[in-house]
PDB file of N, CA and C in Angstrom:
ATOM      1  N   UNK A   1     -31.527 -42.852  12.070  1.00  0.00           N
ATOM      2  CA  UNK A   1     -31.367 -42.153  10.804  1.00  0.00           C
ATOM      3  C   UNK A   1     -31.192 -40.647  11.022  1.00  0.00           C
ATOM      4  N   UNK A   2     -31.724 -40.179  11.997  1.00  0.00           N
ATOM      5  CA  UNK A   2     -31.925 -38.130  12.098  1.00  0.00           C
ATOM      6  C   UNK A   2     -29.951 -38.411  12.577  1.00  0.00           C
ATOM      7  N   UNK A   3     -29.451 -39.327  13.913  1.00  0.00           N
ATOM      8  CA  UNK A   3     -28.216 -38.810  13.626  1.00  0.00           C
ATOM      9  C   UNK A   3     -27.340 -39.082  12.923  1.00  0.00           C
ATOM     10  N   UNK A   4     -27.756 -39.617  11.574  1.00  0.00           N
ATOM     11  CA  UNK A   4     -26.540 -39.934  10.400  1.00  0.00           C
ATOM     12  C   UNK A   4     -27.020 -38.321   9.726  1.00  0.00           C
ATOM     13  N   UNK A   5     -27.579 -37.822   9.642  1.00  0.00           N
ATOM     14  CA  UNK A   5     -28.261 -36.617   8.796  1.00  0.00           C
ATOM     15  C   UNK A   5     -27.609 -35.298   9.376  1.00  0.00           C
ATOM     16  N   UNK A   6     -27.767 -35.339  10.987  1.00  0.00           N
ATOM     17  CA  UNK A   6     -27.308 -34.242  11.503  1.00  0.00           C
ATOM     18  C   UNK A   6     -25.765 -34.579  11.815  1.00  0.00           C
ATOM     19  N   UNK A   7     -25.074 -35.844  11.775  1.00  0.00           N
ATOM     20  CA  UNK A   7     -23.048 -35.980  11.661  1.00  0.00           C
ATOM     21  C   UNK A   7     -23.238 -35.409  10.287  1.00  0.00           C
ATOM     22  N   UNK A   8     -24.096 -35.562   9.204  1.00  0.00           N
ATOM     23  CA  UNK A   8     -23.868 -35.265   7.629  1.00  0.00           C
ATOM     24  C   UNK A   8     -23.487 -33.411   7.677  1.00  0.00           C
ATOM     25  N   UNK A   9     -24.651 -33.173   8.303  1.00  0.00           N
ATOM     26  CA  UNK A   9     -24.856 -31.530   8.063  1.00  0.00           C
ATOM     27  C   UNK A   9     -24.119 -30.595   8.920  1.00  0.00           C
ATOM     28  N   UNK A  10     -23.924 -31.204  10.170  1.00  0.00           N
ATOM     29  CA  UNK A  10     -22.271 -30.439  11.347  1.00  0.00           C
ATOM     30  C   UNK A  10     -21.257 -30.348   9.902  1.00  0.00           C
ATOM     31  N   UNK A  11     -20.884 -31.529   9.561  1.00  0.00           N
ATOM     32  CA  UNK A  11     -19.744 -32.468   8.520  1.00  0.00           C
ATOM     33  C   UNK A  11     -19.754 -30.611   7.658  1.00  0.00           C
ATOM     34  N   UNK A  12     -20.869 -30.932   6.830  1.00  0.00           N
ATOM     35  CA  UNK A  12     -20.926 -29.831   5.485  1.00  0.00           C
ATOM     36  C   UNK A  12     -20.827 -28.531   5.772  1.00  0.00           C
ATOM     37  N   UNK A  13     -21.443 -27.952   7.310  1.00  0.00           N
ATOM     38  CA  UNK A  13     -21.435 -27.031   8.085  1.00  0.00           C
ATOM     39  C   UNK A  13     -19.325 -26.738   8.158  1.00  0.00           C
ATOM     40  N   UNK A  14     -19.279 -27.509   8.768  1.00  0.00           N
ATOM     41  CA  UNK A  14     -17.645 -27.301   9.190  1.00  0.00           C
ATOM     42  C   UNK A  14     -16.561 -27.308   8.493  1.00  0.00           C
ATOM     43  N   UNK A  15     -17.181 -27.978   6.731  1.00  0.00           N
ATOM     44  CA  UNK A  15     -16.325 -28.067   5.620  1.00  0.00           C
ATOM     45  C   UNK A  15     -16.658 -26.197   5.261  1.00  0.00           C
ATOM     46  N   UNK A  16     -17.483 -25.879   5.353  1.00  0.00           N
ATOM     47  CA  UNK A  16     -17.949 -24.601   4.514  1.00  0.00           C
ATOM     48  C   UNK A  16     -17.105 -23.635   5.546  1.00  0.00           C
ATOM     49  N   UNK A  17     -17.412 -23.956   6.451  1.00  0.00           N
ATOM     50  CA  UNK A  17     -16.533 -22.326   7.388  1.00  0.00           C
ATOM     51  C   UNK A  17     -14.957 -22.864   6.939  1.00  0.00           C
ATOM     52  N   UNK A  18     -14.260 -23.844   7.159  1.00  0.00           N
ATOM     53  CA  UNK A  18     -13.168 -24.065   7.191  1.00  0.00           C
ATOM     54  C   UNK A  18     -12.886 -23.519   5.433  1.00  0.00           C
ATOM     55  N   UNK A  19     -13.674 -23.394   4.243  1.00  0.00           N
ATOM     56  CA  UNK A  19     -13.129 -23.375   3.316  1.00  0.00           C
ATOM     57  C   UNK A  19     -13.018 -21.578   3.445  1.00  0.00           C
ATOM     58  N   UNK A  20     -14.295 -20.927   4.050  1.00  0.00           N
ATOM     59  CA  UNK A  20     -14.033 -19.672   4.046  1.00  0.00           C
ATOM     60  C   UNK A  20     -13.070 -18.712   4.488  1.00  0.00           C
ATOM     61  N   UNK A  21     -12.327 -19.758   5.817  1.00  0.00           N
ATOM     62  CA  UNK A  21     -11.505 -18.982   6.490  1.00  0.00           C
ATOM     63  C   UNK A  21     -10.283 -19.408   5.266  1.00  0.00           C
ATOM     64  N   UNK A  22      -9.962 -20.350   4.766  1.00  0.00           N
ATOM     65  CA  UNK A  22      -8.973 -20.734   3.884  1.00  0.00           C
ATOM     66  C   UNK A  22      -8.998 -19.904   2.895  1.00  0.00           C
ATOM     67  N   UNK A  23     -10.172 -19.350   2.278  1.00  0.00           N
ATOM     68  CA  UNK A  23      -9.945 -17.554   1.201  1.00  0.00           C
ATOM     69  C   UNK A  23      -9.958 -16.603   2.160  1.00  0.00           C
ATOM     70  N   UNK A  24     -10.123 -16.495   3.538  1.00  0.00           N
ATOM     71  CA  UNK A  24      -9.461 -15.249   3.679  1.00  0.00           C
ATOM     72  C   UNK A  24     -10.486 -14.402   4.075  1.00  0.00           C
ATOM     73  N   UNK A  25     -11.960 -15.122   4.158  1.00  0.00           N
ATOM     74  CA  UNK A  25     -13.291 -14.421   4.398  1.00  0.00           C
ATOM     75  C   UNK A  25     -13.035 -13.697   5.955  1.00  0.00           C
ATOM     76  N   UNK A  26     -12.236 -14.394   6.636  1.00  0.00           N
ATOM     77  CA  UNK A  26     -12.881 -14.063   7.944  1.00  0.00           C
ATOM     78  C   UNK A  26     -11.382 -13.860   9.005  1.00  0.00           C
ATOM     79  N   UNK A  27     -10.533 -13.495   7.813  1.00  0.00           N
ATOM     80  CA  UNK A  27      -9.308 -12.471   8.122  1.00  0.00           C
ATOM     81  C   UNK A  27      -9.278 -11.554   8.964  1.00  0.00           C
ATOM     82  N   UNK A  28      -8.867 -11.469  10.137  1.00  0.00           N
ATOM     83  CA  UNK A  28      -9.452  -9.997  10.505  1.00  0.00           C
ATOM     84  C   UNK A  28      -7.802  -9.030  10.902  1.00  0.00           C
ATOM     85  N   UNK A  29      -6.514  -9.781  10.552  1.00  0.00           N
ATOM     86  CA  UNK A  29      -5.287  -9.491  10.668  1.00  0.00           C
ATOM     87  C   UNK A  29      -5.119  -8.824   9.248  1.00  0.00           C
ATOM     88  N   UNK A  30      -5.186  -9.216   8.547  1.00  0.00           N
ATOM     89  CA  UNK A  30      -5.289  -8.387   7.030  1.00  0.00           C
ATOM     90  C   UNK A  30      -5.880  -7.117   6.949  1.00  0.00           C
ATOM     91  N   UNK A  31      -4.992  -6.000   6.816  1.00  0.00           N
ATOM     92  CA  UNK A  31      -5.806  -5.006   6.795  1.00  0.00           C
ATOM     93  C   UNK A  31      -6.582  -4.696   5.038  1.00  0.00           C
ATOM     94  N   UNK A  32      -7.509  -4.112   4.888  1.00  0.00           N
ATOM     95  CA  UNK A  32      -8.312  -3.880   4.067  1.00  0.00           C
ATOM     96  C   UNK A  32      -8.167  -2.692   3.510  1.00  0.00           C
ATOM     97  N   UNK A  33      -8.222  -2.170   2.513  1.00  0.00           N
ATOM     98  CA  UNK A  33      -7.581  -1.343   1.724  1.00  0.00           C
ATOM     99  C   UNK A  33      -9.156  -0.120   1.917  1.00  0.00           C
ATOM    100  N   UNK A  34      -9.010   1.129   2.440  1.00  0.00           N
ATOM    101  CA  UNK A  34     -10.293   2.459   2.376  1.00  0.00           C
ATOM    102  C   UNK A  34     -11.002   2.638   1.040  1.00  0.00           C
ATOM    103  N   UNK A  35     -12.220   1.984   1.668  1.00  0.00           N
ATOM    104  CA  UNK A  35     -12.811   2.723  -0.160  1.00  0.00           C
ATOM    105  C   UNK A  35     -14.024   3.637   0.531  1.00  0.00           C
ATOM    106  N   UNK A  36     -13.997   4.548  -0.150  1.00  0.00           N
ATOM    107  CA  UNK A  36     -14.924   5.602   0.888  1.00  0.00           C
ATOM    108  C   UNK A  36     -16.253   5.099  -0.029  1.00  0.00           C
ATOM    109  N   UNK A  37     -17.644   5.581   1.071  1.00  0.00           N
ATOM    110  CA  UNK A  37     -18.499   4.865   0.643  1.00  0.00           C
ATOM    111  C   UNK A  37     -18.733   6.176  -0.697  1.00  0.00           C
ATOM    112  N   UNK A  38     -19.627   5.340  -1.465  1.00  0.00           N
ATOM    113  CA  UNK A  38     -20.393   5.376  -2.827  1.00  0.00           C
ATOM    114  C   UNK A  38     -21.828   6.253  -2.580  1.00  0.00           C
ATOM    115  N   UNK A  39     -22.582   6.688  -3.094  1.00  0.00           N
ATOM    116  CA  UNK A  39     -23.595   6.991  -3.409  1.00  0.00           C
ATOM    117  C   UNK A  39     -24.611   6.210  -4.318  1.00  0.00           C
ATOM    118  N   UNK A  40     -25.224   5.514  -3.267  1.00  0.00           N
ATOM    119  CA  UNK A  40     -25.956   4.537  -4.427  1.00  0.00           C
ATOM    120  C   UNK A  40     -27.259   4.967  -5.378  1.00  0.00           C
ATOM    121  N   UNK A  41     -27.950   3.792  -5.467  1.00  0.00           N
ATOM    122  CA  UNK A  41     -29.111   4.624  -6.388  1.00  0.00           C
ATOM    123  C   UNK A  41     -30.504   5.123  -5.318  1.00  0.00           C
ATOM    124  N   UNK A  42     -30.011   4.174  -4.044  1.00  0.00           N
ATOM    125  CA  UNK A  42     -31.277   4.391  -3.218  1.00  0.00           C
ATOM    126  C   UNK A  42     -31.109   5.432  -2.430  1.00  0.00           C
ATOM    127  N   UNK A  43     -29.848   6.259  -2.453  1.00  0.00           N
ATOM    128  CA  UNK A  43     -29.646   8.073  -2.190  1.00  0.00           C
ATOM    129  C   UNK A  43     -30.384   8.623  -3.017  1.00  0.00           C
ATOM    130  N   UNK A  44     -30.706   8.145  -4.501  1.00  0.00           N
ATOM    131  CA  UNK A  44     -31.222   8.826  -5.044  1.00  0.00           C
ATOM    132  C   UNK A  44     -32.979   9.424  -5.328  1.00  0.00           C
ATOM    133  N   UNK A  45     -32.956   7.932  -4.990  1.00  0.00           N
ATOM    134  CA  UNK A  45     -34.459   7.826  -4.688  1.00  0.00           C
ATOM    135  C   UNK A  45     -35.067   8.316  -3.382  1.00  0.00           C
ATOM    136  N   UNK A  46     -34.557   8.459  -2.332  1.00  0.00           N
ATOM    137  CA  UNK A  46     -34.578   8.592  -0.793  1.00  0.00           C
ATOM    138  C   UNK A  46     -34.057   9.720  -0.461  1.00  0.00           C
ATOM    139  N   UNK A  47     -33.257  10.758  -1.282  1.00  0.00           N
ATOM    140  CA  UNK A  47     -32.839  11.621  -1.133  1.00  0.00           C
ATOM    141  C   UNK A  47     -32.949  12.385  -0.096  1.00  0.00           C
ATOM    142  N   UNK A  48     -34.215  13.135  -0.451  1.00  0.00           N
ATOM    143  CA  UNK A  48     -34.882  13.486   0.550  1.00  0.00           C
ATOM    144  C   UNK A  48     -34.929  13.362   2.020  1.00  0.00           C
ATOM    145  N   UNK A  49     -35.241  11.523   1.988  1.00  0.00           N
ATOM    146  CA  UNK A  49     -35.025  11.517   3.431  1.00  0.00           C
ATOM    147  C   UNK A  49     -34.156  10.989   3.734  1.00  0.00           C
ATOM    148  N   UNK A  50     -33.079  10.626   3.239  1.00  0.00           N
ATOM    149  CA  UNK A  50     -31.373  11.227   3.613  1.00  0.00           C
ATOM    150  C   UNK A  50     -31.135  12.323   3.948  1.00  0.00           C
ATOM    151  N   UNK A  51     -31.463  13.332   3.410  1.00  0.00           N
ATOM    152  CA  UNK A  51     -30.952  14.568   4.198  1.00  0.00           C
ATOM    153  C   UNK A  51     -32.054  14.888   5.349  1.00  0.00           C
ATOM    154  N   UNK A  52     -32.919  14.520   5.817  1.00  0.00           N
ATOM    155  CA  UNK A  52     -33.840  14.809   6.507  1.00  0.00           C
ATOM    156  C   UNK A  52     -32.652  14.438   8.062  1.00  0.00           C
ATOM    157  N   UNK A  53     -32.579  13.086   7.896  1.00  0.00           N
ATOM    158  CA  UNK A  53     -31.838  12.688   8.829  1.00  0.00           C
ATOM    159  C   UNK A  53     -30.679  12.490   9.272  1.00  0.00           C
ATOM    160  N   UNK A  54     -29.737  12.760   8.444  1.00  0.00           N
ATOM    161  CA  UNK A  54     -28.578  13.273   7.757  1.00  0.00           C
ATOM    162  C   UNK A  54     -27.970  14.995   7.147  1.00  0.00           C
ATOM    163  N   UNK A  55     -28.639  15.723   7.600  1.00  0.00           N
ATOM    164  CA  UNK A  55     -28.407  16.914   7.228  1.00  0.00           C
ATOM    165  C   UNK A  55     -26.637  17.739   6.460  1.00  0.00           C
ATOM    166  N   UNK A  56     -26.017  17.164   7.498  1.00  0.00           N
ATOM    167  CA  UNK A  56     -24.649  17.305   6.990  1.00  0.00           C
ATOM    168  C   UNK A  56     -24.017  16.363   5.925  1.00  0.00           C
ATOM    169  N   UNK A  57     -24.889  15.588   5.240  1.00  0.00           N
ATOM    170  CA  UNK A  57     -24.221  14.499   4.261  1.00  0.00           C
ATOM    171  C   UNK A  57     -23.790  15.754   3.245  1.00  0.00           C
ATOM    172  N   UNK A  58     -24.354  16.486   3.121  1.00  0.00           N
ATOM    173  CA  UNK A  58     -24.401  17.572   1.679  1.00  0.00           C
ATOM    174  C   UNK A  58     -22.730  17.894   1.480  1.00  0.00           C
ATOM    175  N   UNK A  59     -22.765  18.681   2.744  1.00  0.00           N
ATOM    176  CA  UNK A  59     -21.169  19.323   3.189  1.00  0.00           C
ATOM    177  C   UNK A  59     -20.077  18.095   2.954  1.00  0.00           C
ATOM    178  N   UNK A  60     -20.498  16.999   3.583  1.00  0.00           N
ATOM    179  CA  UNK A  60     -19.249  15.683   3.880  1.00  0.00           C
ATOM    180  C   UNK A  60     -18.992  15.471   2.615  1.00  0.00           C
ATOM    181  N   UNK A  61     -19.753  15.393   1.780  1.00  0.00           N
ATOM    182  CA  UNK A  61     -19.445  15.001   0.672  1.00  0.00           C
ATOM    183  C   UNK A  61     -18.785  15.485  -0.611  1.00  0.00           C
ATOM    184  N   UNK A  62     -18.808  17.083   0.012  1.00  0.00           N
ATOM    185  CA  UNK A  62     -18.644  17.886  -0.943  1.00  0.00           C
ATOM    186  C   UNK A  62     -17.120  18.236  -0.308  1.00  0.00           C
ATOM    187  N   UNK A  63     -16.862  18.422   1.177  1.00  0.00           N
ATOM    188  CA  UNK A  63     -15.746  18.641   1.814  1.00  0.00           C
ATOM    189  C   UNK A  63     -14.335  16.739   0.801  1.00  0.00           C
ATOM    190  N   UNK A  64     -15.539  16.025   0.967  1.00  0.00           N
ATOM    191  CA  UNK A  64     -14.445  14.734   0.641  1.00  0.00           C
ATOM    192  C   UNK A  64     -14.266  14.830  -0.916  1.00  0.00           C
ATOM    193  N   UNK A  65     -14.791  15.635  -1.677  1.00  0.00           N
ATOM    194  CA  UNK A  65     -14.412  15.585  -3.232  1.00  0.00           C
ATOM    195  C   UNK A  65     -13.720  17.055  -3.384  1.00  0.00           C
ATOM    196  N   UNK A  66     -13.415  17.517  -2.323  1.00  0.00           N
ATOM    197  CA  UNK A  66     -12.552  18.841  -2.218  1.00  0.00           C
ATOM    198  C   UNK A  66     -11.218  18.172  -1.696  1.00  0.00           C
ATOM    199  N   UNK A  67     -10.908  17.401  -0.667  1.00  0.00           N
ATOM    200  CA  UNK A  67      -9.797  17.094  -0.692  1.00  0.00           C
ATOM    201  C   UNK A  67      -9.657  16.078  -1.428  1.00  0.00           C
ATOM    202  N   UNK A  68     -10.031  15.375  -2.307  1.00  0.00           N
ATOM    203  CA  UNK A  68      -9.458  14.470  -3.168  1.00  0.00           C
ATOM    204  C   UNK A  68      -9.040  15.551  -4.658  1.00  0.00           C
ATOM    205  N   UNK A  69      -9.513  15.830  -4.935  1.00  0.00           N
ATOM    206  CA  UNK A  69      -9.133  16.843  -6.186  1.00  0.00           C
ATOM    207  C   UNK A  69      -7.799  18.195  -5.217  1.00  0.00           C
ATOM    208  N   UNK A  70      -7.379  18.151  -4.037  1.00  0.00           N
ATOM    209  CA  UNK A  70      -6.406  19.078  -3.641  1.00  0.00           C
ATOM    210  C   UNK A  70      -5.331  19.077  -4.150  1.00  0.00           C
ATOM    211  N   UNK A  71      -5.340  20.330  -4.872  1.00  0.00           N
ATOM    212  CA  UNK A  71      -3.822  20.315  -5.719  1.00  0.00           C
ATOM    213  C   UNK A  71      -2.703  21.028  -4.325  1.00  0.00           C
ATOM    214  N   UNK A  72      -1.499  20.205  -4.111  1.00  0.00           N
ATOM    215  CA  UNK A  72      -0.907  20.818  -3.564  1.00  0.00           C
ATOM    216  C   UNK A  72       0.235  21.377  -4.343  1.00  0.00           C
ATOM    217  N   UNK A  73       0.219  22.923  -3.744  1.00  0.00           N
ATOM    218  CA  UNK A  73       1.016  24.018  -4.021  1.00  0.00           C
ATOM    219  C   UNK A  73       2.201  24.202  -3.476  1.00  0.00           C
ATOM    220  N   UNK A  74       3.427  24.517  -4.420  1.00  0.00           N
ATOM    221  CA  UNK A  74       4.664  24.766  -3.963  1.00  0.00           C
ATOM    222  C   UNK A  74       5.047  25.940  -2.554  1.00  0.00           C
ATOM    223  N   UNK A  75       4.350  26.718  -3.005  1.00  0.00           N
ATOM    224  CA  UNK A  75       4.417  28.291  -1.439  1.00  0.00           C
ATOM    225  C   UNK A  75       5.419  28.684  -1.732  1.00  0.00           C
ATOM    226  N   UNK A  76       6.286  29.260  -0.634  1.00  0.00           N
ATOM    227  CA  UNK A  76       6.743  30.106  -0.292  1.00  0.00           C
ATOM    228  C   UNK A  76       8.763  29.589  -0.638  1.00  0.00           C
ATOM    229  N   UNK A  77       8.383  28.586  -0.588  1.00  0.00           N
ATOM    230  CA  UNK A  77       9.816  27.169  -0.761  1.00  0.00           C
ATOM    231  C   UNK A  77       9.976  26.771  -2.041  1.00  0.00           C
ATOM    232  N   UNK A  78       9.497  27.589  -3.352  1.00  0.00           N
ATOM    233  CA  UNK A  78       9.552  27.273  -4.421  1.00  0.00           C
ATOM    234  C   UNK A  78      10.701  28.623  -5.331  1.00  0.00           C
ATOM    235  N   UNK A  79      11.504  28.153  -5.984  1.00  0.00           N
ATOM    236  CA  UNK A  79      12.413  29.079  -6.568  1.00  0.00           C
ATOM    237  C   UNK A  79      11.647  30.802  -7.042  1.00  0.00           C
ATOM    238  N   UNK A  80      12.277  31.698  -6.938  1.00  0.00           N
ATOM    239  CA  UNK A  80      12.011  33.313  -7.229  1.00  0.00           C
ATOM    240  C   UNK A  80      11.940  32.911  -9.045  1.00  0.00           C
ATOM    241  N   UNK A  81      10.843  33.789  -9.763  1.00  0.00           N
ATOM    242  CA  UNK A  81      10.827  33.117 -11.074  1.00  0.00           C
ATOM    243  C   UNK A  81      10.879  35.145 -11.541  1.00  0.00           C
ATOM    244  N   UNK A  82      11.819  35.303 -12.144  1.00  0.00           N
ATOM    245  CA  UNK A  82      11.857  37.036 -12.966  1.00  0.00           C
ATOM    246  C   UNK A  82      10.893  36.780 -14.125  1.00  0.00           C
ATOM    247  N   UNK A  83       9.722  36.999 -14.548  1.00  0.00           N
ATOM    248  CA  UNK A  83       8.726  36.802 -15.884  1.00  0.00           C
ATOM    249  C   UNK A  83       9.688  37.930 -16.606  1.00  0.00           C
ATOM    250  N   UNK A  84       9.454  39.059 -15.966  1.00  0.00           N
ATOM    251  CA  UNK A  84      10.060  40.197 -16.819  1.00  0.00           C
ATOM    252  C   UNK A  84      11.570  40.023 -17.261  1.00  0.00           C
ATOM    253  N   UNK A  85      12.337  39.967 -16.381  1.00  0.00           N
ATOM    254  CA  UNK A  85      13.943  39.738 -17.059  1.00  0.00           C
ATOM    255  C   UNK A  85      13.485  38.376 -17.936  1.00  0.00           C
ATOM    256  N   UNK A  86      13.007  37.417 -17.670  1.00  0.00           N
ATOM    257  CA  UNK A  86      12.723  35.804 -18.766  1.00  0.00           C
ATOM    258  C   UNK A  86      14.246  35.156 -18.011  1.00  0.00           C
ATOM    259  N   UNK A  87      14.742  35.625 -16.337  1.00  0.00           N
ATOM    260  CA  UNK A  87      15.286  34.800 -16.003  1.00  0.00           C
ATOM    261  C   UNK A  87      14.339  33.942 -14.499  1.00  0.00           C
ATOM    262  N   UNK A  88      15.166  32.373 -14.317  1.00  0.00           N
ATOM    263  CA  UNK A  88      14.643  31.784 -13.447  1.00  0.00           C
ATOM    264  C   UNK A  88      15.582  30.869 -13.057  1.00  0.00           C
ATOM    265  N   UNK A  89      15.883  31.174 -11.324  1.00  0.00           N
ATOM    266  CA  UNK A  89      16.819  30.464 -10.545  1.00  0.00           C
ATOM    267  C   UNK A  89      16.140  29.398 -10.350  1.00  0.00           C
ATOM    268  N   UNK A  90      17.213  27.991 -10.973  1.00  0.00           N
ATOM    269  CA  UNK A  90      16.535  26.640 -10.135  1.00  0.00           C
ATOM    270  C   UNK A  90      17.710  25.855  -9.109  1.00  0.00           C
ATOM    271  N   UNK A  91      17.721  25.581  -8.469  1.00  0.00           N
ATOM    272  CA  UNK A  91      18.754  25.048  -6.997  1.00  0.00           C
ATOM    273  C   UNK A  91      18.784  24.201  -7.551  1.00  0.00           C
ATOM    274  N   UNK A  92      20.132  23.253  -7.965  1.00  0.00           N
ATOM    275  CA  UNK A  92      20.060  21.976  -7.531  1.00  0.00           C
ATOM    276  C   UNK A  92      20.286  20.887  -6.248  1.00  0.00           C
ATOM    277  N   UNK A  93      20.376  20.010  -6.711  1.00  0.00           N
ATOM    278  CA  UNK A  93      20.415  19.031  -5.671  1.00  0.00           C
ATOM    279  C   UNK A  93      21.615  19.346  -4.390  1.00  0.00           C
ATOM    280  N   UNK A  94      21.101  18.933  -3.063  1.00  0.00           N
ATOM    281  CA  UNK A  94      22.439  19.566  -2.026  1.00  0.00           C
ATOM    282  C   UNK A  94      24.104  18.773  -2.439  1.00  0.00           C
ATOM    283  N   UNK A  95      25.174  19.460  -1.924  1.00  0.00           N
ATOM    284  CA  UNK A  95      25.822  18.163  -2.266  1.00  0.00           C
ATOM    285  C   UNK A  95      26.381  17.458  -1.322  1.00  0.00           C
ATOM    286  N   UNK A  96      26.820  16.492  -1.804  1.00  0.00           N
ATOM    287  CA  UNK A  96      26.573  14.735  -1.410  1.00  0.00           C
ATOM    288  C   UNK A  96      28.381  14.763  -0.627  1.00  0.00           C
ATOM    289  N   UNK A  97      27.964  14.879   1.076  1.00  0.00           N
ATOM    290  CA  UNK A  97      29.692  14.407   1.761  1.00  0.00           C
ATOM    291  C   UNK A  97      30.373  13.426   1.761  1.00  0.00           C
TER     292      UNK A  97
END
């Protein structure tokens, strides 16, 4: 009887991995899309000793919500604009040989 129980439970064992790899659980060719980590609630509570041991989390975090909000600027490659005359050169497109 124990080995009709343990062919049962290999059986249910080998149905369960085989269904996982069939969604995709255990993909490792699929690349996965960056989600930067979160701040949970137990940063909040632990704070403290997060930064204790972690000292630079403060900066990282503040450096990673600085380049996500980066507005990029036209410079130096952006048309001459006259405010005072109220004229403004715009280039168009190159043309096409």
């Amino acid at each position: 009887m124990r080995w009709v129980l343990l062919v049962v439970a290999v059986v249910v064992v080998l149905v369960a991995v085989d269904r996982a790899v069939a969604r995709g659980w255990f993909d490792r060719r699929r690349p996965r899309p960056y989600r930067p980590a979160e701040s949970s609630s137990a940063s909040g509570m632990l704070g403290d000793l997060v930064e204790l041991f972690q000292p630079n989390r403060v900066h990282l975090t503040a450096e990673q919500e600085r380049q996500r909000l980066d507005i990029q600027h036209a410079g130096d490659a952006a048309p001459p604009v006259d405010l005072d005359a109220g004229t403004a050169r715009v280039d168009g497109p190159p043309p096409v040989a």
